[in-house]
PDB file of N, CA and C in Angstrom:
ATOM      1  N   UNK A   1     -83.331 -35.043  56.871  1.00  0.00           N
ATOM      2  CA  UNK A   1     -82.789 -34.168  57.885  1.00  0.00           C
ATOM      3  C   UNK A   1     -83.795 -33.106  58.286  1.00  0.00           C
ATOM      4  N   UNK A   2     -84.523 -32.600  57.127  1.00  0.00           N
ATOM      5  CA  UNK A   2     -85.793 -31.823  57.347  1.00  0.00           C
ATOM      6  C   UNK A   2     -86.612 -31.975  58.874  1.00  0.00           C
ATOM      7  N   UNK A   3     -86.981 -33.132  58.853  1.00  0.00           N
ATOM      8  CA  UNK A   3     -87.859 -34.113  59.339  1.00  0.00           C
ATOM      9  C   UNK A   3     -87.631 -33.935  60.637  1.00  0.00           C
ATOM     10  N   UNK A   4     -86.279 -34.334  61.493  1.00  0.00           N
ATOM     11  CA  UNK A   4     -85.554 -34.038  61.951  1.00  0.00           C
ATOM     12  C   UNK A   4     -85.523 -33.020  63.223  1.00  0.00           C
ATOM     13  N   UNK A   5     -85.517 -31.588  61.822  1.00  0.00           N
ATOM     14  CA  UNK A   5     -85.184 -30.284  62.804  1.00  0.00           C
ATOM     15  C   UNK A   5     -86.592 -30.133  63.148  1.00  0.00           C
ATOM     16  N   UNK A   6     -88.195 -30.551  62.419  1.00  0.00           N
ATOM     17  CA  UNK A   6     -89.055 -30.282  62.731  1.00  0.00           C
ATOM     18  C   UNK A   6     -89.831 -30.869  63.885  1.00  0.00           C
ATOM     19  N   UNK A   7     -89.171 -31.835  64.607  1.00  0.00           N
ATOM     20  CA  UNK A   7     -89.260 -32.154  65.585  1.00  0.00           C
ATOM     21  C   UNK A   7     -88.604 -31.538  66.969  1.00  0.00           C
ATOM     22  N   UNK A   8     -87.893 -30.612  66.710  1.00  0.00           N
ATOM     23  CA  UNK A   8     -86.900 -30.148  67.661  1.00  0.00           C
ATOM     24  C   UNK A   8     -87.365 -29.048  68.771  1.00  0.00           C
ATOM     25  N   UNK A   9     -87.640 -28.901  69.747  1.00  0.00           N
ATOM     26  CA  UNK A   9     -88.398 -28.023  70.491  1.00  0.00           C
ATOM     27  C   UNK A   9     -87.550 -26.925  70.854  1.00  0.00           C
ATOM     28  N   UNK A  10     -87.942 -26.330  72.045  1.00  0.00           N
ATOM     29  CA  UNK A  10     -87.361 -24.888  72.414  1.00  0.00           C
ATOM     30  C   UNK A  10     -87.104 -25.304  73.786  1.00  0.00           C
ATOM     31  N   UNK A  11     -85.972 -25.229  74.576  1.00  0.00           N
ATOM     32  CA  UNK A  11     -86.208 -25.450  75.950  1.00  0.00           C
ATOM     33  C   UNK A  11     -85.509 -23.908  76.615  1.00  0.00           C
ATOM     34  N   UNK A  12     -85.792 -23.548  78.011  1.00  0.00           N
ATOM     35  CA  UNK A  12     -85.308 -22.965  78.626  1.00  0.00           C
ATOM     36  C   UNK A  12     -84.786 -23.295  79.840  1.00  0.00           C
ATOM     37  N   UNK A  13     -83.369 -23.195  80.167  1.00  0.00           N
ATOM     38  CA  UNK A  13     -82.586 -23.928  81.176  1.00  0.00           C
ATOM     39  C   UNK A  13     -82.078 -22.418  81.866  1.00  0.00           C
ATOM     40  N   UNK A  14     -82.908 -22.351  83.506  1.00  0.00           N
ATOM     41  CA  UNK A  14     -82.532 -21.308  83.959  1.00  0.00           C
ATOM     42  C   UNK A  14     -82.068 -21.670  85.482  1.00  0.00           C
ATOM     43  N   UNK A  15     -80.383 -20.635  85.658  1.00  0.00           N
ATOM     44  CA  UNK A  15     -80.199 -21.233  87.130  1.00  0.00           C
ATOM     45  C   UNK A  15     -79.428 -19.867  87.622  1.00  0.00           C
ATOM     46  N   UNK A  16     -79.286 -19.871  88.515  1.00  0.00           N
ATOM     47  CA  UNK A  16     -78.403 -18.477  89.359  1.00  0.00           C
ATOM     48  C   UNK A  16     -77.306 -18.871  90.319  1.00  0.00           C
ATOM     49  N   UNK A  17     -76.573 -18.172  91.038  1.00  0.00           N
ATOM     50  CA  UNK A  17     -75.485 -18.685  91.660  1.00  0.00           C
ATOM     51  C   UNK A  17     -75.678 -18.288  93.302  1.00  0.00           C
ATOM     52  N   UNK A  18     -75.231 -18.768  93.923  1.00  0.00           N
ATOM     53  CA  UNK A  18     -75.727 -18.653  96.008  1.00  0.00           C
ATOM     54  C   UNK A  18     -74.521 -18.819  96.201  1.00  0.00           C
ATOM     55  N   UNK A  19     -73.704 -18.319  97.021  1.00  0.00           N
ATOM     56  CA  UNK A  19     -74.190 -17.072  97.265  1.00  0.00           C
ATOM     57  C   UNK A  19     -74.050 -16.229  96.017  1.00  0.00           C
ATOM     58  N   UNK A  20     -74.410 -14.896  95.475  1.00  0.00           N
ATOM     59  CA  UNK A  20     -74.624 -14.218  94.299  1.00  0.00           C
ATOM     60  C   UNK A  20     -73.328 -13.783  93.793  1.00  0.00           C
ATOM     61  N   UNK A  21     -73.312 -14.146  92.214  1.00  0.00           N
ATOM     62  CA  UNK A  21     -71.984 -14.196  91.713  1.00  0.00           C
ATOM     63  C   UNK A  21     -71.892 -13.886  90.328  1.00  0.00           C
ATOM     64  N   UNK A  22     -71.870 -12.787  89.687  1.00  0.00           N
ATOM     65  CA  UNK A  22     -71.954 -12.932  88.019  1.00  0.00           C
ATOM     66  C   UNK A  22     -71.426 -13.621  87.893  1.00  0.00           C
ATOM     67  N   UNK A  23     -69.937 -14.051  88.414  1.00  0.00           N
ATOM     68  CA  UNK A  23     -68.726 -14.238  87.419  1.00  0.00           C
ATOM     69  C   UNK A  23     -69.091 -15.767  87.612  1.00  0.00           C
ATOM     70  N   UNK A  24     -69.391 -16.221  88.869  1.00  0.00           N
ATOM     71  CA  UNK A  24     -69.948 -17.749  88.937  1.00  0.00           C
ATOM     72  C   UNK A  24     -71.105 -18.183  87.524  1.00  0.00           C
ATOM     73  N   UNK A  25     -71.893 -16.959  87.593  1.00  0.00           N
ATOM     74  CA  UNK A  25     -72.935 -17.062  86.662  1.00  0.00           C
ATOM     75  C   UNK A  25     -72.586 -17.666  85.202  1.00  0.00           C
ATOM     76  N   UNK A  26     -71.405 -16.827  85.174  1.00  0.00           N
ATOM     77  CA  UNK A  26     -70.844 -16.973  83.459  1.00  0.00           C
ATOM     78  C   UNK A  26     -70.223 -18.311  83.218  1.00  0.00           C
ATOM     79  N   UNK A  27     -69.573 -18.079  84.600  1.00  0.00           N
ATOM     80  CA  UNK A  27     -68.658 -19.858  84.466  1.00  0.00           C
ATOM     81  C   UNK A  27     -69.767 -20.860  84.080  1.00  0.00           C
ATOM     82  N   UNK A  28     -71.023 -20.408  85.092  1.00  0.00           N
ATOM     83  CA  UNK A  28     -71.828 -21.783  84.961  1.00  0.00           C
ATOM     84  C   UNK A  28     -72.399 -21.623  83.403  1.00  0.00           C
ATOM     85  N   UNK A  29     -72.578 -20.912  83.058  1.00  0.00           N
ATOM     86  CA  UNK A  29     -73.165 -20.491  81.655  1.00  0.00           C
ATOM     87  C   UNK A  29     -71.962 -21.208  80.476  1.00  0.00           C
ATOM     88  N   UNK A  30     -70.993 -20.787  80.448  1.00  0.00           N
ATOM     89  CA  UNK A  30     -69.995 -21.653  79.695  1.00  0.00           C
ATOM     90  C   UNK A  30     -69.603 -23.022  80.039  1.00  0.00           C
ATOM     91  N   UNK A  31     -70.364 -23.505  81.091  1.00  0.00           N
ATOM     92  CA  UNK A  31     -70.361 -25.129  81.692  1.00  0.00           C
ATOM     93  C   UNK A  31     -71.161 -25.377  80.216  1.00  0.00           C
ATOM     94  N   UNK A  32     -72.702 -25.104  80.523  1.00  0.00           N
ATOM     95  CA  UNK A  32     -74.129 -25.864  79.821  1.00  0.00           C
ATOM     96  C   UNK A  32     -73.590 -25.668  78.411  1.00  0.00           C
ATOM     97  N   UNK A  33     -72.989 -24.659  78.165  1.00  0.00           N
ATOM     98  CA  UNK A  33     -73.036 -24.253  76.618  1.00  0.00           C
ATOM     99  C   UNK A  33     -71.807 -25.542  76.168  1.00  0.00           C
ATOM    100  N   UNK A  34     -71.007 -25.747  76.728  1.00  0.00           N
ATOM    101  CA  UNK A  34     -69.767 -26.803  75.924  1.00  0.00           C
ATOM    102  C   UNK A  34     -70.255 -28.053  76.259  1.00  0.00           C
ATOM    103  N   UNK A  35     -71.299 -28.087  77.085  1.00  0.00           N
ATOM    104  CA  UNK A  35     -71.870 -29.508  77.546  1.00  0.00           C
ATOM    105  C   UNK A  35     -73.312 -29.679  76.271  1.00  0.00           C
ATOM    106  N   UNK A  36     -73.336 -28.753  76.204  1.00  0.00           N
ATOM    107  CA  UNK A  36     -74.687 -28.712  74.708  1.00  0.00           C
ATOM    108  C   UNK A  36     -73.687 -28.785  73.385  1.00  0.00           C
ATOM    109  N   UNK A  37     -72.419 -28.179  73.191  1.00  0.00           N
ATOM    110  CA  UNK A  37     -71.792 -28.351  71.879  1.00  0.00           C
ATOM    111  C   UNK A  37     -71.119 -29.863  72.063  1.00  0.00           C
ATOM    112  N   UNK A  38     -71.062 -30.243  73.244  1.00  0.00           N
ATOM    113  CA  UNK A  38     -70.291 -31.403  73.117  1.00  0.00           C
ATOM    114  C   UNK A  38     -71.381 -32.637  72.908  1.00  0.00           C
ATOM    115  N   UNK A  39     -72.449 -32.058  72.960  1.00  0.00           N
ATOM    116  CA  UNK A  39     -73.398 -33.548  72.912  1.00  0.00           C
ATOM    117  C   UNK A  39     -73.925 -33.615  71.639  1.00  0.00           C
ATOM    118  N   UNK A  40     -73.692 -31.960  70.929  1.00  0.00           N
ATOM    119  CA  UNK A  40     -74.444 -32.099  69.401  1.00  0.00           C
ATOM    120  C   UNK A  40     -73.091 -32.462  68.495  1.00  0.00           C
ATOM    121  N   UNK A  41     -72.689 -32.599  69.105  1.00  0.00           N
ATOM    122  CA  UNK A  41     -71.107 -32.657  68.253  1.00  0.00           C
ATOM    123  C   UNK A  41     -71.082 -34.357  68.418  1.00  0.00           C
ATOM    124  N   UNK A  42     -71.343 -34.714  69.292  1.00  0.00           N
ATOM    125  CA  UNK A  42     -71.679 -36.374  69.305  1.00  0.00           C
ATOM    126  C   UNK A  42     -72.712 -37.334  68.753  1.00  0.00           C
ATOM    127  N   UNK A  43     -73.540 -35.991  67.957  1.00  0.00           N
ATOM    128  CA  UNK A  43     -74.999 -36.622  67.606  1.00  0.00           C
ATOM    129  C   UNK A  43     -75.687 -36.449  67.980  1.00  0.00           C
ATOM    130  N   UNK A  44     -76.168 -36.070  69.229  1.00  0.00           N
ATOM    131  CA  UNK A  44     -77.256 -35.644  69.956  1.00  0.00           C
ATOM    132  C   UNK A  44     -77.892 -34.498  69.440  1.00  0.00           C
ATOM    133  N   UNK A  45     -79.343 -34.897  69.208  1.00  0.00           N
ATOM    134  CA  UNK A  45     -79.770 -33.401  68.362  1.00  0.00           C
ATOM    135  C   UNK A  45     -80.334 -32.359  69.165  1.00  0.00           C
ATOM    136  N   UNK A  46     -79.251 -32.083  69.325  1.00  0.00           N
ATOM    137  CA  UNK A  46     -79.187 -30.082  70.610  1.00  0.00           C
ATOM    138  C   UNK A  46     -78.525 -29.331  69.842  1.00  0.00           C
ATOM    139  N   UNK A  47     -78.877 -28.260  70.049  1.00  0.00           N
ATOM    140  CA  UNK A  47     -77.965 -27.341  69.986  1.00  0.00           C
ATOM    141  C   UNK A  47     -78.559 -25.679  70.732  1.00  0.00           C
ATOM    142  N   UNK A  48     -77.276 -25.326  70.732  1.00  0.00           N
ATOM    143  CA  UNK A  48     -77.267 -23.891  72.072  1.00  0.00           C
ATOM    144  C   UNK A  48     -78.229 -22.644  70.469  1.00  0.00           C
ATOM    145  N   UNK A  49     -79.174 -22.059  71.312  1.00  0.00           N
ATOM    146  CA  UNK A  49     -79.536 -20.611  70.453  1.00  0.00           C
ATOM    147  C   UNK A  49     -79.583 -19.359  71.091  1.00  0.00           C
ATOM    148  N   UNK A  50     -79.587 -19.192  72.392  1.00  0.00           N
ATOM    149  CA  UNK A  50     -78.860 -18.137  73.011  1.00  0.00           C
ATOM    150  C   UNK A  50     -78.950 -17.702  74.765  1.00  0.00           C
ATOM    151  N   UNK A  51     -78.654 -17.012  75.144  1.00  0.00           N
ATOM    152  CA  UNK A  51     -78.522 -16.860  76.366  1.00  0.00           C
ATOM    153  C   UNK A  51     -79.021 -15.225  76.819  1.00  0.00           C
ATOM    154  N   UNK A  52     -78.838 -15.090  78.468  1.00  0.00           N
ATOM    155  CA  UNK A  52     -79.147 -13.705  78.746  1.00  0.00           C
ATOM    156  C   UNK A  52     -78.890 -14.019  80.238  1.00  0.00           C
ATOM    157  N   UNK A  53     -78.075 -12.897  80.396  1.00  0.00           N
ATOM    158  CA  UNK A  53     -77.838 -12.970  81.566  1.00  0.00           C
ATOM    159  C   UNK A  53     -78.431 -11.663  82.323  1.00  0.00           C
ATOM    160  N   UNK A  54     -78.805 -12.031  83.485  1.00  0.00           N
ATOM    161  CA  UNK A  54     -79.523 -11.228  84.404  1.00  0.00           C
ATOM    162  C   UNK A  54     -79.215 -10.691  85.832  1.00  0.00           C
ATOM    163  N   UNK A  55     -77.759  -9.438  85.585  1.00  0.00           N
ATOM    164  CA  UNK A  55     -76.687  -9.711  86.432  1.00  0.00           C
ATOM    165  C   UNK A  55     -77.332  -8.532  87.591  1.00  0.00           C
ATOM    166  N   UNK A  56     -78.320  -7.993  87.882  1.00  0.00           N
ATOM    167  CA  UNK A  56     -78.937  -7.456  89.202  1.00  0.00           C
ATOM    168  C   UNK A  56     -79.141  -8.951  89.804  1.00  0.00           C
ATOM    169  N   UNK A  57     -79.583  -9.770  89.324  1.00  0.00           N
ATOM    170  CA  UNK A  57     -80.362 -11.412  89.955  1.00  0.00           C
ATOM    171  C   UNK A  57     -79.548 -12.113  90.165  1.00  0.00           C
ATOM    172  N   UNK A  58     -77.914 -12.066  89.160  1.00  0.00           N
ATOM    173  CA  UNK A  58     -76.906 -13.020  89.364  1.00  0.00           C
ATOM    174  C   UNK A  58     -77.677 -14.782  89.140  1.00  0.00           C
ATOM    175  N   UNK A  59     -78.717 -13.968  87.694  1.00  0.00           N
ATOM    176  CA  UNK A  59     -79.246 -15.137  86.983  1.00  0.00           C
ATOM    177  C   UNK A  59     -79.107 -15.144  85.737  1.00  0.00           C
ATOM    178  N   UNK A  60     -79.042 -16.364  85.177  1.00  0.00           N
ATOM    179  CA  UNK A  60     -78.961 -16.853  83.255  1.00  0.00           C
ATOM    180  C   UNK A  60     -80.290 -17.888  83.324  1.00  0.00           C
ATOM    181  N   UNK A  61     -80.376 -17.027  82.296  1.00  0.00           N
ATOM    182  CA  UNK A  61     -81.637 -17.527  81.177  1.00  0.00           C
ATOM    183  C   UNK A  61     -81.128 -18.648  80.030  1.00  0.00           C
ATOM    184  N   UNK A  62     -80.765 -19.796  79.559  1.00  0.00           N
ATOM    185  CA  UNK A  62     -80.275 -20.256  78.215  1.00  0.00           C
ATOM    186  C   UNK A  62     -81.283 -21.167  77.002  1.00  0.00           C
ATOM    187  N   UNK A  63     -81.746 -20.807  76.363  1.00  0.00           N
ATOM    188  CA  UNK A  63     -82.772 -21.170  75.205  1.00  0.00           C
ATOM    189  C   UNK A  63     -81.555 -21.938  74.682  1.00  0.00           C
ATOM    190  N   UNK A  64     -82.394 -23.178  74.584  1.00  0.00           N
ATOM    191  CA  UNK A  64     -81.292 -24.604  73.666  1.00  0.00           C
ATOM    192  C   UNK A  64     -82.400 -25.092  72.911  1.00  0.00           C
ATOM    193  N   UNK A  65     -82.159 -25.509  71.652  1.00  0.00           N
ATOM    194  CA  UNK A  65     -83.096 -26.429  70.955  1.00  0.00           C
ATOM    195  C   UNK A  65     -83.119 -27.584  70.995  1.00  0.00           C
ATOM    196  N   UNK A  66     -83.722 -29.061  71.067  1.00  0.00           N
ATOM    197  CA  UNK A  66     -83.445 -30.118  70.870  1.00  0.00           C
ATOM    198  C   UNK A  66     -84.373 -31.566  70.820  1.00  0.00           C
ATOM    199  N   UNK A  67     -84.672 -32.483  70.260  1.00  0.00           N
ATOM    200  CA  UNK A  67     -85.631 -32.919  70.206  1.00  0.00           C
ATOM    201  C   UNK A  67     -86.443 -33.978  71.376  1.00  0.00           C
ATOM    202  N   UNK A  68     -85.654 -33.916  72.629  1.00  0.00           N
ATOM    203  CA  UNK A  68     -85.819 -34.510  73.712  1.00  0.00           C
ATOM    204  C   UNK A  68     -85.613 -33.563  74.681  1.00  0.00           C
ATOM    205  N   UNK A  69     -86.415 -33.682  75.903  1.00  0.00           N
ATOM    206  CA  UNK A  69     -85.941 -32.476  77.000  1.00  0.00           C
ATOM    207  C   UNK A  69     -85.161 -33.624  77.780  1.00  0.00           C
ATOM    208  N   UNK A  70     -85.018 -34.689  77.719  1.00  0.00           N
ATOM    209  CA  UNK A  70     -84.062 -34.963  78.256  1.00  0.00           C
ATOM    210  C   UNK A  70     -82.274 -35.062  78.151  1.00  0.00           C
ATOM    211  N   UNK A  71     -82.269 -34.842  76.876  1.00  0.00           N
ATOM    212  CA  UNK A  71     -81.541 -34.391  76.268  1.00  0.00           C
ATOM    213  C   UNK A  71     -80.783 -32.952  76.751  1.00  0.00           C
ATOM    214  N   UNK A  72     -81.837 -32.580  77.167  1.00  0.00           N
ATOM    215  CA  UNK A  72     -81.309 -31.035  77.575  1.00  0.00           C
ATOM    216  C   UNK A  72     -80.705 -31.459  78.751  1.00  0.00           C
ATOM    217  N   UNK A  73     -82.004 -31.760  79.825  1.00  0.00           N
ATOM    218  CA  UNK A  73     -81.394 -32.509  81.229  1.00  0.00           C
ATOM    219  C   UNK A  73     -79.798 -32.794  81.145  1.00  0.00           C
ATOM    220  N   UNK A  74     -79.685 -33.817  80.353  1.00  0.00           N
ATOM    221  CA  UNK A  74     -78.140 -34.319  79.850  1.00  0.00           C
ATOM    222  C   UNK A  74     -77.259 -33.156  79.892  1.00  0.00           C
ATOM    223  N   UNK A  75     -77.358 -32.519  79.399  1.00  0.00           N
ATOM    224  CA  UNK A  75     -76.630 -31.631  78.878  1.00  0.00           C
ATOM    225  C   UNK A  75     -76.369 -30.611  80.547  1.00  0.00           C
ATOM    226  N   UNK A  76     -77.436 -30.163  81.075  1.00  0.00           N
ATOM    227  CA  UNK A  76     -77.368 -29.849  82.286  1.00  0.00           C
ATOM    228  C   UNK A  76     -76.585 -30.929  83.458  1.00  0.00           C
ATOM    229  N   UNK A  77     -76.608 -31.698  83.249  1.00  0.00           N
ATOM    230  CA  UNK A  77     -75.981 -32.954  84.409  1.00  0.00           C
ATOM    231  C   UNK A  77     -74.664 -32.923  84.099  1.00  0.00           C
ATOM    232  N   UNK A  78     -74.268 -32.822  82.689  1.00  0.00           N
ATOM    233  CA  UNK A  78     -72.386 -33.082  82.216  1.00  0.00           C
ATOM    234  C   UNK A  78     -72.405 -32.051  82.945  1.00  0.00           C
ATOM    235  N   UNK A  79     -72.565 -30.360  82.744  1.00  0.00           N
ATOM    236  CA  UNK A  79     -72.315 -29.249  83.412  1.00  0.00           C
ATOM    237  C   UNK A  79     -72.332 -28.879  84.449  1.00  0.00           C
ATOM    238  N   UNK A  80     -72.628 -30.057  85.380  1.00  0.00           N
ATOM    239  CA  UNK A  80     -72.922 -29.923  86.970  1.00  0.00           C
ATOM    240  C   UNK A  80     -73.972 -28.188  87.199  1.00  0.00           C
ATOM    241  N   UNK A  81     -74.824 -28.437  86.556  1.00  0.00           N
ATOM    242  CA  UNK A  81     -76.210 -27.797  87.179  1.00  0.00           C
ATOM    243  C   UNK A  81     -77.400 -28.706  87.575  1.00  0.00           C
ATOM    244  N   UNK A  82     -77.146 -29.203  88.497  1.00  0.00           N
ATOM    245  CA  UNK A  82     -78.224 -30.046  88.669  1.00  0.00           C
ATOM    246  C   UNK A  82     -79.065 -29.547  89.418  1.00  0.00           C
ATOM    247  N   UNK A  83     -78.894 -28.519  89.902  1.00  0.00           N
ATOM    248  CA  UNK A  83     -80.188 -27.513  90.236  1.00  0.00           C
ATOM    249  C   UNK A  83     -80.471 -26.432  89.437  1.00  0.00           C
ATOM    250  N   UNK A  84     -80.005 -26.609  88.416  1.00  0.00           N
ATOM    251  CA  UNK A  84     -80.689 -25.671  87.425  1.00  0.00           C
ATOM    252  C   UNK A  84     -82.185 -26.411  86.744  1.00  0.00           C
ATOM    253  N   UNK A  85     -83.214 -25.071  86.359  1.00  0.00           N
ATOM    254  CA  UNK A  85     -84.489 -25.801  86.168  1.00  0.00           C
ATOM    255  C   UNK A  85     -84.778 -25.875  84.799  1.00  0.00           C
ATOM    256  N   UNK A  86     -85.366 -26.589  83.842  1.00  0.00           N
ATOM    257  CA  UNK A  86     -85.737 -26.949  82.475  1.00  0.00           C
ATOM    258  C   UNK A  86     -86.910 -26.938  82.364  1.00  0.00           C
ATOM    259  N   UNK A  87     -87.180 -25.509  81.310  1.00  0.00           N
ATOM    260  CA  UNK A  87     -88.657 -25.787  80.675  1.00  0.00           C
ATOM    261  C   UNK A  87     -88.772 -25.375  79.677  1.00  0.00           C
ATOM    262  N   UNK A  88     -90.073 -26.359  78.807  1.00  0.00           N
ATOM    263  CA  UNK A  88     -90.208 -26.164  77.527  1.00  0.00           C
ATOM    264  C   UNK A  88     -90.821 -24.678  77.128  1.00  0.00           C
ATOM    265  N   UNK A  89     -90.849 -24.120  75.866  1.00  0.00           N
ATOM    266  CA  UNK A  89     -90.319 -23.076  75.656  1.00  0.00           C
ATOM    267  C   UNK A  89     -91.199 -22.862  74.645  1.00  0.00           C
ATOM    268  N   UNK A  90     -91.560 -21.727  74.355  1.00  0.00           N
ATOM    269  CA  UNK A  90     -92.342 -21.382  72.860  1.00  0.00           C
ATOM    270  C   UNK A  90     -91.735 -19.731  72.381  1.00  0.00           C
ATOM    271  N   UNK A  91     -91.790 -19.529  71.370  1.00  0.00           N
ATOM    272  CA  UNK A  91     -91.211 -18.064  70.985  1.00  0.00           C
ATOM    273  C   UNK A  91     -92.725 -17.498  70.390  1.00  0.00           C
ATOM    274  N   UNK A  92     -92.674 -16.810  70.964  1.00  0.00           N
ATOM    275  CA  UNK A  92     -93.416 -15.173  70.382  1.00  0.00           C
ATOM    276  C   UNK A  92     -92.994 -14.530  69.895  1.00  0.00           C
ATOM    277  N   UNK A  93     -94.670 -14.022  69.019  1.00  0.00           N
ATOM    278  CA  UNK A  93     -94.405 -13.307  67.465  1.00  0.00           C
ATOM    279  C   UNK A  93     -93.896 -11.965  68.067  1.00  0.00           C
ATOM    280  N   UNK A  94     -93.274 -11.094  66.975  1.00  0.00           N
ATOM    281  CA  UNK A  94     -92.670 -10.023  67.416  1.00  0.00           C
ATOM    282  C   UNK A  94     -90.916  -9.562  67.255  1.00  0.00           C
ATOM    283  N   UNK A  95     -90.828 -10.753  66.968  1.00  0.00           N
ATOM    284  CA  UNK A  95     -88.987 -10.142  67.260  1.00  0.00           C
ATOM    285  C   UNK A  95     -88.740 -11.103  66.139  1.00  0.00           C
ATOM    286  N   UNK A  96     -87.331 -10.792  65.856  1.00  0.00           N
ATOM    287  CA  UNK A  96     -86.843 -11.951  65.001  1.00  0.00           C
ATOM    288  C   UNK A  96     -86.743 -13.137  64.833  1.00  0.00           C
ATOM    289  N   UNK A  97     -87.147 -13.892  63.917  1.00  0.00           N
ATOM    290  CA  UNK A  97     -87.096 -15.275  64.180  1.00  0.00           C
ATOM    291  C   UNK A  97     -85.785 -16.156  64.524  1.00  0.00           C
ATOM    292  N   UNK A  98     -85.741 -17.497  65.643  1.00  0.00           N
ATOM    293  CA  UNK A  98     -84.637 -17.863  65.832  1.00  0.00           C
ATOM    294  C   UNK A  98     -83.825 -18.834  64.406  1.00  0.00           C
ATOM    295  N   UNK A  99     -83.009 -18.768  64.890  1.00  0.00           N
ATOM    296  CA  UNK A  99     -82.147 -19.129  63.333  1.00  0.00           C
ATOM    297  C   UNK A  99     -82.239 -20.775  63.560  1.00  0.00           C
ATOM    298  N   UNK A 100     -82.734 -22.061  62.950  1.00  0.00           N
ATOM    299  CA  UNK A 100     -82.939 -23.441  63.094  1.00  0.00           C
ATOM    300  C   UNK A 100     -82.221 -24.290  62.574  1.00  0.00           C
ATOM    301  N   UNK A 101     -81.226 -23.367  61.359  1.00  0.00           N
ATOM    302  CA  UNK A 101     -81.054 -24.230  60.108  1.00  0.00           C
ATOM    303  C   UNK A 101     -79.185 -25.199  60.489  1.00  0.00           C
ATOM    304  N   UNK A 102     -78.876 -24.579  61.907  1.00  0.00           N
ATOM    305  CA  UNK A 102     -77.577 -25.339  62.255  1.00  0.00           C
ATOM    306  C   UNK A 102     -77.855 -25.919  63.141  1.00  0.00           C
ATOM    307  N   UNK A 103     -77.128 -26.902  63.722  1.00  0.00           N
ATOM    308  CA  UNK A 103     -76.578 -27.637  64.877  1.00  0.00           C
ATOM    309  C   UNK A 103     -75.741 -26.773  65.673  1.00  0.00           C
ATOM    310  N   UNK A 104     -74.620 -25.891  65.320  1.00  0.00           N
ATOM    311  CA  UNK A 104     -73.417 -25.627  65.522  1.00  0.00           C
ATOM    312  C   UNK A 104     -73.539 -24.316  66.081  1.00  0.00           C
TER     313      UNK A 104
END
């Protein structure tokens, strides 16, 4: 299982709402997130590590882990963001480290 998580990357899945909408924002934000628990919950090795929302921009930021970016994609398509954009991701030193050791 080790083996596993050490394959698992960092992605960042970022999208905003048109016309401008927190509350759209959040909805869409709780789309990706049950569309990421529902795929690691199926096996798919994703899982959600956190979010930020950016409500002057009526934009979200969401950092997911997982060992395929298509995978992520997936996860974006159940959630109907298909114009939301996916990119791989690296963390910088400085802040706390992200937590790896769940799925959940």
């Amino acid at each position: 299982m080790g083996e596993r998580r050490s394959r698992e990357e960092l992605f960042l899945v970022q999208f905003r709402s048109c016309p401008p909408s927190v509350g759209d924002v959040v909805e869409m934000h709780r789309a990706l997130h049950r569309a990421v628990t529902r795929l690691g919950s199926a096996g798919t090795a994703i899982r959600w590590c956190a979010a930020w929302l950016l409500p002057d921009d009526c934009r979200c930021l969401c950092l997911v882990q997982a060992a395929r970016e298509a995978d992520v994609v997936r996860a974006r398509d159940l959630a109907a963001l298909s114009t939301a954009s996916v990119f791989p991701a690296r963390a910088l030193g400085g802040g706390p480290p992200l937590r790896t050791g769940s799925r959940s």
